[in-house]
N, C-alpha and C. Protein backbone atom coordinates (compact mmCIF):
# COMPACT_ATOMS: atom_id res chain seq x y z
N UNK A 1 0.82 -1.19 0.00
CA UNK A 1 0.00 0.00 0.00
C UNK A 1 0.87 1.25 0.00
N UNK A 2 1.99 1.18 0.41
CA UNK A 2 3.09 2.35 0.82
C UNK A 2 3.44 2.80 -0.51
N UNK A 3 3.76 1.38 -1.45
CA UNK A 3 4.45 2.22 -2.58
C UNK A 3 2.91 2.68 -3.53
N UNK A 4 1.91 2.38 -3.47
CA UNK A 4 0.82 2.59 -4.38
C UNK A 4 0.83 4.45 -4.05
N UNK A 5 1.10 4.95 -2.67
CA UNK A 5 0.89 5.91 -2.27
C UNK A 5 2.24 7.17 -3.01
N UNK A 6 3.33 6.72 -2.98
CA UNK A 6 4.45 6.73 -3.58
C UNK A 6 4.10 7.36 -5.06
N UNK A 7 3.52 6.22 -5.51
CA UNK A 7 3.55 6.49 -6.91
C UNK A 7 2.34 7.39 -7.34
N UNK A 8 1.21 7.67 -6.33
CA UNK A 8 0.29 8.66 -6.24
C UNK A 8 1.00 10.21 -6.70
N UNK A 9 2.04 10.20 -5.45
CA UNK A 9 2.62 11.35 -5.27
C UNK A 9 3.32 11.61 -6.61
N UNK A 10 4.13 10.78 -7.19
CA UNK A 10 5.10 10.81 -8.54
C UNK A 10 4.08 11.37 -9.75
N UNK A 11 3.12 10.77 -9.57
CA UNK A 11 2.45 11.08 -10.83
C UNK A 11 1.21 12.63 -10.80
N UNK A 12 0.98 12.71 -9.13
CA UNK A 12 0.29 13.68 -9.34
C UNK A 12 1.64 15.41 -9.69
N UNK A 13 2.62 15.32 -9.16
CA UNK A 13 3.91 16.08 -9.92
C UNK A 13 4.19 16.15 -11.13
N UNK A 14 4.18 14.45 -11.92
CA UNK A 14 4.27 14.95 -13.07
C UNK A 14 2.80 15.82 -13.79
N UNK A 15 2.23 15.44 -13.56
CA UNK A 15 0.40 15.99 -14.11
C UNK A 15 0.48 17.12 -14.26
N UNK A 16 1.47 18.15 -13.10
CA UNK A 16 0.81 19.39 -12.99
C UNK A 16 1.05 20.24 -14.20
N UNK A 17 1.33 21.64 -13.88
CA UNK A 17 0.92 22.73 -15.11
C UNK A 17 -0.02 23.52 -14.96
N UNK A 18 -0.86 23.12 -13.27
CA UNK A 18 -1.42 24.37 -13.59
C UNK A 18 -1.57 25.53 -12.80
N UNK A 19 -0.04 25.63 -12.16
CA UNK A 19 0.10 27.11 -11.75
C UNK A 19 0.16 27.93 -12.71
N UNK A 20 0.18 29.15 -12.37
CA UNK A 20 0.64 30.10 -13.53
C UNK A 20 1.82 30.09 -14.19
N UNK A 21 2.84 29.45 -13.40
CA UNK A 21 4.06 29.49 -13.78
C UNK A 21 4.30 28.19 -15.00
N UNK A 22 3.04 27.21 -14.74
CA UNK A 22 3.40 26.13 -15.18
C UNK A 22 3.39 26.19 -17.03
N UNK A 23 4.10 25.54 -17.67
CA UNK A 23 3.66 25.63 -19.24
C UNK A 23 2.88 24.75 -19.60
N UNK A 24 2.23 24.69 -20.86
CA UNK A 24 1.25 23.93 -21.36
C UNK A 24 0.36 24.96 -22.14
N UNK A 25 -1.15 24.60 -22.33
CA UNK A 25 -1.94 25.25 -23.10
C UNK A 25 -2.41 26.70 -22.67
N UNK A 26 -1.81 27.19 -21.82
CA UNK A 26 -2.04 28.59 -21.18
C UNK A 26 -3.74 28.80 -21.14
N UNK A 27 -3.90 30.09 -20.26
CA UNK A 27 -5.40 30.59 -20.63
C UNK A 27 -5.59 31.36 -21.81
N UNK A 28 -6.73 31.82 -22.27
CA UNK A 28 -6.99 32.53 -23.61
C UNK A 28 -6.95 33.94 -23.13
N UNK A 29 -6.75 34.93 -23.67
CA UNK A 29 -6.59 36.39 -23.27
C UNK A 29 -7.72 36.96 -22.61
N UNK A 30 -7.49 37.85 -21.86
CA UNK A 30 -8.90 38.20 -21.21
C UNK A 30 -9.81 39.36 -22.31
N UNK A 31 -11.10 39.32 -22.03
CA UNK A 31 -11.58 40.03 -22.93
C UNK A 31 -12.64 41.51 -21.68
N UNK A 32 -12.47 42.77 -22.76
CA UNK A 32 -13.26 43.45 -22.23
C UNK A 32 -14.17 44.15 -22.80
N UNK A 33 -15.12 43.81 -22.48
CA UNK A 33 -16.35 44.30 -23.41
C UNK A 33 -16.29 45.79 -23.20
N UNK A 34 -16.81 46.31 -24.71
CA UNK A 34 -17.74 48.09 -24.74
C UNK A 34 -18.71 47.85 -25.36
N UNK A 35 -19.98 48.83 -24.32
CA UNK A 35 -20.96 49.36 -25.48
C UNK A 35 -21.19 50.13 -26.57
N UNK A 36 -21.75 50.13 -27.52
CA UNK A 36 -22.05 50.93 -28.22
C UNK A 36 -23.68 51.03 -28.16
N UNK A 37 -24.11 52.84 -27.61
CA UNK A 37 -25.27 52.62 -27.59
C UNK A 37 -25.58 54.14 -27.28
N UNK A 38 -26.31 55.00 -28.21
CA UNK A 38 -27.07 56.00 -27.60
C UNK A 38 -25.79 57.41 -28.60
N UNK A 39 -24.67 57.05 -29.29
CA UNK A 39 -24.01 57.71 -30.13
C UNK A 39 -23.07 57.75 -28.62
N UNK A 40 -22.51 56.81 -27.74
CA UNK A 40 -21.35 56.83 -26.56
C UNK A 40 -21.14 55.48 -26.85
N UNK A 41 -19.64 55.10 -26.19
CA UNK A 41 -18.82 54.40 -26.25
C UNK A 41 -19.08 53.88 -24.65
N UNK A 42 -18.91 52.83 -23.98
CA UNK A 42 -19.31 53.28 -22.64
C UNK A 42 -19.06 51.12 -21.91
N UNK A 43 -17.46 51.68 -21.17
CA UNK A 43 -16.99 52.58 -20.63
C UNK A 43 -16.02 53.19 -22.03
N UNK A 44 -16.12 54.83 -21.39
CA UNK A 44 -15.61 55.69 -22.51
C UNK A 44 -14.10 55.45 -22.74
N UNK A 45 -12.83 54.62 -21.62
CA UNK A 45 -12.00 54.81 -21.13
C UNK A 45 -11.69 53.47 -20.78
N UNK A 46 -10.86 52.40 -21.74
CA UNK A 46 -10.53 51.14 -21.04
C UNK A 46 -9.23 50.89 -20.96
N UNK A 47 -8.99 50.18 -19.59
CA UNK A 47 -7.61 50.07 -19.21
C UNK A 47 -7.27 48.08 -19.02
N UNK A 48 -6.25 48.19 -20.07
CA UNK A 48 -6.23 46.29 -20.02
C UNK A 48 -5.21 46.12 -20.07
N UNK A 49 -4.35 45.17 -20.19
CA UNK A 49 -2.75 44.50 -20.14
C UNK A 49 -2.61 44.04 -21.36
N UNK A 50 -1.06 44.18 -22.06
CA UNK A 50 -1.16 43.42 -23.62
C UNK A 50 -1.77 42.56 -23.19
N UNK A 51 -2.22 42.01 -24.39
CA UNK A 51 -2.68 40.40 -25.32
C UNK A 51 -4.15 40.57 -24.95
N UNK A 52 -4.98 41.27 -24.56
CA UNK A 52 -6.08 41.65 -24.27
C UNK A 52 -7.20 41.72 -25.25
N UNK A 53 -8.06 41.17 -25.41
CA UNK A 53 -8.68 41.60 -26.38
C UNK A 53 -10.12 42.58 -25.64
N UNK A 54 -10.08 43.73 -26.31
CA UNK A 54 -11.74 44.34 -26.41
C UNK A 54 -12.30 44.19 -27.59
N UNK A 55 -13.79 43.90 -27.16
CA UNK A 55 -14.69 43.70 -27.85
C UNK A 55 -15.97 44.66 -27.57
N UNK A 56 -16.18 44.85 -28.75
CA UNK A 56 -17.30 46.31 -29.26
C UNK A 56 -18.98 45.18 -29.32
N UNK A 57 -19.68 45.84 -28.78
CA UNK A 57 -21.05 45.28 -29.24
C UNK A 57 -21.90 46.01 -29.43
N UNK A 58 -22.52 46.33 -30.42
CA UNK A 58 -23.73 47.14 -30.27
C UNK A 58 -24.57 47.16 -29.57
N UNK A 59 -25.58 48.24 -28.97
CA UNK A 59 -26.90 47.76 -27.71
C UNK A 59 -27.97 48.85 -27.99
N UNK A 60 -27.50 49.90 -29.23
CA UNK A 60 -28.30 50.76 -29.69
C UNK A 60 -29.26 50.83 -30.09
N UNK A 61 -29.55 51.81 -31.26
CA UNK A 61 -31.11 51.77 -31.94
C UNK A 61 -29.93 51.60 -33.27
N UNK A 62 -29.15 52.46 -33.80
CA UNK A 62 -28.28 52.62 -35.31
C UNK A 62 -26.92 52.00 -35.00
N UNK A 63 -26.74 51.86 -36.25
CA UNK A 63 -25.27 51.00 -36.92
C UNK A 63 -23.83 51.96 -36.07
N UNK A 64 -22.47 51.54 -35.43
CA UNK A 64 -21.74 52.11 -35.33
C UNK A 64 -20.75 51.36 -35.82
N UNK A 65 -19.40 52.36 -35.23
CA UNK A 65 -17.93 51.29 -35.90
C UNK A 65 -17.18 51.52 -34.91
N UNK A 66 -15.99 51.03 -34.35
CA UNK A 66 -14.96 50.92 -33.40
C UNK A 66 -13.88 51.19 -34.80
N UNK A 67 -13.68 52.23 -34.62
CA UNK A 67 -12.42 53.20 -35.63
C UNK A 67 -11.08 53.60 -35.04
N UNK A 68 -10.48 52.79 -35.29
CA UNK A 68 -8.95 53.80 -34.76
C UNK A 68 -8.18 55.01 -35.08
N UNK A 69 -8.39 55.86 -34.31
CA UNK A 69 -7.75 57.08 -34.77
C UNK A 69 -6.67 57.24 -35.60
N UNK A 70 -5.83 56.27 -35.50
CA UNK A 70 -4.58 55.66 -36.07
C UNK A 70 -4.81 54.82 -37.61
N UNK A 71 -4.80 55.41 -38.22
CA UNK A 71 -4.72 54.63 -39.90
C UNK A 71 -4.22 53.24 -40.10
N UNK A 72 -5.65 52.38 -40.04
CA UNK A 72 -4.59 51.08 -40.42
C UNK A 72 -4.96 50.32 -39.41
N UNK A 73 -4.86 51.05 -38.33
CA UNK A 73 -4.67 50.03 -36.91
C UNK A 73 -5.92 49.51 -36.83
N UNK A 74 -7.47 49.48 -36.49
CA UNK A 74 -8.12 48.67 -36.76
C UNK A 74 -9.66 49.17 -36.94
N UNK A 75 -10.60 48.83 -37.68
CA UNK A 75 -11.90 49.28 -37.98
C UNK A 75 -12.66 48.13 -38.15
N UNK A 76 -13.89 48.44 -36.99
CA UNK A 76 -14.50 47.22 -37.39
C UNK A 76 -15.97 47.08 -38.54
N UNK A 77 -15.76 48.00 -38.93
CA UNK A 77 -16.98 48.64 -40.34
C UNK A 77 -18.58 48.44 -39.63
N UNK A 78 -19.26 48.80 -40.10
CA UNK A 78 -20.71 49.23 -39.69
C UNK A 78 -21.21 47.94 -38.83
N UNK A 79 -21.27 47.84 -37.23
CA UNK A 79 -21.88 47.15 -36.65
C UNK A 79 -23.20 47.13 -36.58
N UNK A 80 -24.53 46.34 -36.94
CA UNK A 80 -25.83 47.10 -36.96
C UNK A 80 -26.56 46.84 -35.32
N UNK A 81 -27.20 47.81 -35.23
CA UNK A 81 -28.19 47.55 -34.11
C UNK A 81 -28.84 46.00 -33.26
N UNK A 82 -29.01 45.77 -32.22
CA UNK A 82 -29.51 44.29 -31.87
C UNK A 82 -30.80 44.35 -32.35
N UNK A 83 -32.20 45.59 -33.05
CA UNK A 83 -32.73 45.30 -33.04
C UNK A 83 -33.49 45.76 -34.63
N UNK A 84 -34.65 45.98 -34.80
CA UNK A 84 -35.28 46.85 -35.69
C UNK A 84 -35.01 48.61 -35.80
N UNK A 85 -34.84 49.43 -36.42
CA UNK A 85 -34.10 50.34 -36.63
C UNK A 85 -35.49 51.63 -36.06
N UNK A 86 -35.49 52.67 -35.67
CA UNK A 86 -36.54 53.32 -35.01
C UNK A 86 -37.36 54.08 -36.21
N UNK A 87 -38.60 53.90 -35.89
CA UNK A 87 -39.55 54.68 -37.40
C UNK A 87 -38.46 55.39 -37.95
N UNK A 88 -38.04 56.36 -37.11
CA UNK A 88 -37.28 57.87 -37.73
C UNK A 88 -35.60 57.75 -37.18
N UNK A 89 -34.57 57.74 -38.12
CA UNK A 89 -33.29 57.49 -37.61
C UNK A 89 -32.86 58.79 -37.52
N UNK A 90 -32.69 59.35 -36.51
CA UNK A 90 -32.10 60.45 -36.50
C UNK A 90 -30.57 60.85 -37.01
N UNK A 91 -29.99 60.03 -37.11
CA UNK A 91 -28.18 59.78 -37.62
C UNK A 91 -27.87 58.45 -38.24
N UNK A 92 -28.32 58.52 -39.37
CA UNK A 92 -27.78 57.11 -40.06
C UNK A 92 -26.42 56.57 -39.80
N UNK A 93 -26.29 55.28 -40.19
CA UNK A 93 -26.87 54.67 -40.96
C UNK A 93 -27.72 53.92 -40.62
N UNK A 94 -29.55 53.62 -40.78
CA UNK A 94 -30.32 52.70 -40.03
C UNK A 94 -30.53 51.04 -41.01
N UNK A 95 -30.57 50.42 -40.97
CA UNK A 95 -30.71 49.25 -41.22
C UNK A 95 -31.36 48.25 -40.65
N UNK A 96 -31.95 47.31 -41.11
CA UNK A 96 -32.73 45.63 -40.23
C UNK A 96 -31.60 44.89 -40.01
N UNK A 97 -29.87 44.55 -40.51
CA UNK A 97 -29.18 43.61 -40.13
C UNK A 97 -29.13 43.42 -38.73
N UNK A 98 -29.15 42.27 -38.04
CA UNK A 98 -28.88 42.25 -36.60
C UNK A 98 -27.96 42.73 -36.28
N UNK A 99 -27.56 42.70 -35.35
CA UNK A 99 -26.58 42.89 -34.28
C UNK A 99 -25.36 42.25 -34.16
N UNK A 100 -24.10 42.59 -33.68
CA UNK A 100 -22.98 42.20 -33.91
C UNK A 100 -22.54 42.50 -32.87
N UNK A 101 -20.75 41.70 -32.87
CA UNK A 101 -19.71 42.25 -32.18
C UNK A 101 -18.49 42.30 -32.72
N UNK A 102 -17.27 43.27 -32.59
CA UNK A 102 -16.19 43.23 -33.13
C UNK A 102 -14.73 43.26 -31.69
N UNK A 103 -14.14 41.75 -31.79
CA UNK A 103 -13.14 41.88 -31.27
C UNK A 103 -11.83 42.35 -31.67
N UNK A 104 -10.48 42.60 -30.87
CA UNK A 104 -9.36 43.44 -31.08
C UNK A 104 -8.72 42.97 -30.26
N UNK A 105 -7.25 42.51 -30.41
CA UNK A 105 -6.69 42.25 -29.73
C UNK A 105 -5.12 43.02 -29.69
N UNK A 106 -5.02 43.60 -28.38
CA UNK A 106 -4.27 44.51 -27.93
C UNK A 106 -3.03 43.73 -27.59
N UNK A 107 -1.66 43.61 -28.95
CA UNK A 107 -0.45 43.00 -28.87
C UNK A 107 0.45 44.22 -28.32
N UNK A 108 0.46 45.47 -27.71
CA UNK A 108 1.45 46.54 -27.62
C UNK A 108 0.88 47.76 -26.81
N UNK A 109 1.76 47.75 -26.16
CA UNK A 109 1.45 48.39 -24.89
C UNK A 109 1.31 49.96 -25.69
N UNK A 110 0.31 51.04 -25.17
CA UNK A 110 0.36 52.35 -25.61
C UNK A 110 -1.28 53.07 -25.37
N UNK A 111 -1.36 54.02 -26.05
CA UNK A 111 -3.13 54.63 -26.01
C UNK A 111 -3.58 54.61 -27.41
N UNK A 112 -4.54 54.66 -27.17
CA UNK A 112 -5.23 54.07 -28.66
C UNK A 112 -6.71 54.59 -28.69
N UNK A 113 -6.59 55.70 -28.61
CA UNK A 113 -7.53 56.98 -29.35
C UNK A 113 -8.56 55.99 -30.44
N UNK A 114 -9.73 55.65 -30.65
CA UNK A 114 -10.79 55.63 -31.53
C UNK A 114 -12.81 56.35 -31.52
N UNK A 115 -12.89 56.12 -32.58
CA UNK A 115 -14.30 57.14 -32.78
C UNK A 115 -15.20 56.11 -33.29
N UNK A 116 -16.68 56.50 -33.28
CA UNK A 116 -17.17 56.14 -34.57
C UNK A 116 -17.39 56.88 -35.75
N UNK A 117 -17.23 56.30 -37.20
CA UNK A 117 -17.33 56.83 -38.26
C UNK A 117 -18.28 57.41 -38.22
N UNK A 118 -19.39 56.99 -38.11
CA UNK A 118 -20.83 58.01 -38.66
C UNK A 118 -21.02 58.87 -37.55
N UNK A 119 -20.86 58.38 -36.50
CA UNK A 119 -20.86 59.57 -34.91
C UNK A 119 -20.04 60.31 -33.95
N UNK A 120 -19.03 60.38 -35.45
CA UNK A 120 -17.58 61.08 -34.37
C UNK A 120 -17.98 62.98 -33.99
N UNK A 121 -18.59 62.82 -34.69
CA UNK A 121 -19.24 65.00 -34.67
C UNK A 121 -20.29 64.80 -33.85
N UNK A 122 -20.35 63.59 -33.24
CA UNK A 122 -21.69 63.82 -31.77
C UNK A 122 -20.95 63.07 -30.83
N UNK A 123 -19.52 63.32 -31.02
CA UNK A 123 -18.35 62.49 -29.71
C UNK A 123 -18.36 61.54 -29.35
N UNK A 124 -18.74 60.54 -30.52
CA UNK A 124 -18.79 59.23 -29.88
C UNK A 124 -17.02 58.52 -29.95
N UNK A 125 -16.15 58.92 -29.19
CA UNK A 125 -14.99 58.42 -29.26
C UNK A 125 -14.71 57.97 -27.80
N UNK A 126 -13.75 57.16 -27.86
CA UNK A 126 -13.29 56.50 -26.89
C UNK A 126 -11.88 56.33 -26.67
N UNK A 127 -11.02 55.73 -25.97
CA UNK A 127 -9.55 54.99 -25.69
C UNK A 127 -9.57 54.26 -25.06
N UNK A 128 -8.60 53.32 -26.02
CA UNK A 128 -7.74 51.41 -24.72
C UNK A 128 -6.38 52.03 -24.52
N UNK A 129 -6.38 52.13 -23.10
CA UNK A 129 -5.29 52.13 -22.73
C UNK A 129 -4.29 50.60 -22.33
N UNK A 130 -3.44 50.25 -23.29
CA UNK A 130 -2.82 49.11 -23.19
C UNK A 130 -1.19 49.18 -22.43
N UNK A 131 -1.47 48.78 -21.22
CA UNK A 131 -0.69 48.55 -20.29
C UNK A 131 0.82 47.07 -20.53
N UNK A 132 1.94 47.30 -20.21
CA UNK A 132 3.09 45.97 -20.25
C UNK A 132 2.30 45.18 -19.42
């Protein structure tokens, strides 16, 4: 019975991996959601660690975009509304497509200034602040 116990111990050591320190299949990046809803970004102001991903969802009445101020760096083109578009759209673009989300994943530490395209002249802008 002594050595069955023995070899308990041997094998539950080799098994491990799953401290943080340990290697193997790691966890997946953490994610942080924004709204989009009402021509605001909200929270207006996100603070995450590389490898991070944020993700944009719409929760509005109209279509927005998660735009980077920065050329290039990332756009997620016309997200539409979760629902039916309101009799009267006050700020296009209105549409029936459902609802969406657009993820991003934050490889480099820095600030990262973005707007939306159709609602940047009613301040719908935001920043990820990406932390080492």
């Amino acid at each position: 019975m002594r050595m069955s116990d023995g070899c308990s111990l041997v094998l539950a050591a080799a098994c491990g991996g799953s401290s943080p320190t340990g290697g193997g299949g790691g966890n997946p990046p953490p994610t942080i959601g924004v709204a989009m809803a009402e021509y605001r970004f909200s929270p207006e102001t996100v603070r995450v660690a590389m490898g991070s991903v944020v993700s944009w969802s719409n929760h509005g009445t109209t279509s927005h975009t998660s735009t980077s101020d920065s050329a290039g760096m990332w756009n997620s083109n016309a997200i539409a509304s979760p629902g039916p578009p309101p009799p009267t759209c006050p700020y296009p673009p209105c549409d029936n497509t459902p609802g969406g989300t657009f993820p991003f994943t934050f490889r480099t530490a820095g600030t990262y200034p973005y707007h939306c395209m159709f609602h940047d002249a009613l301040g719908m802008k935001g920043v990820v602040i990406v932390t080492p």
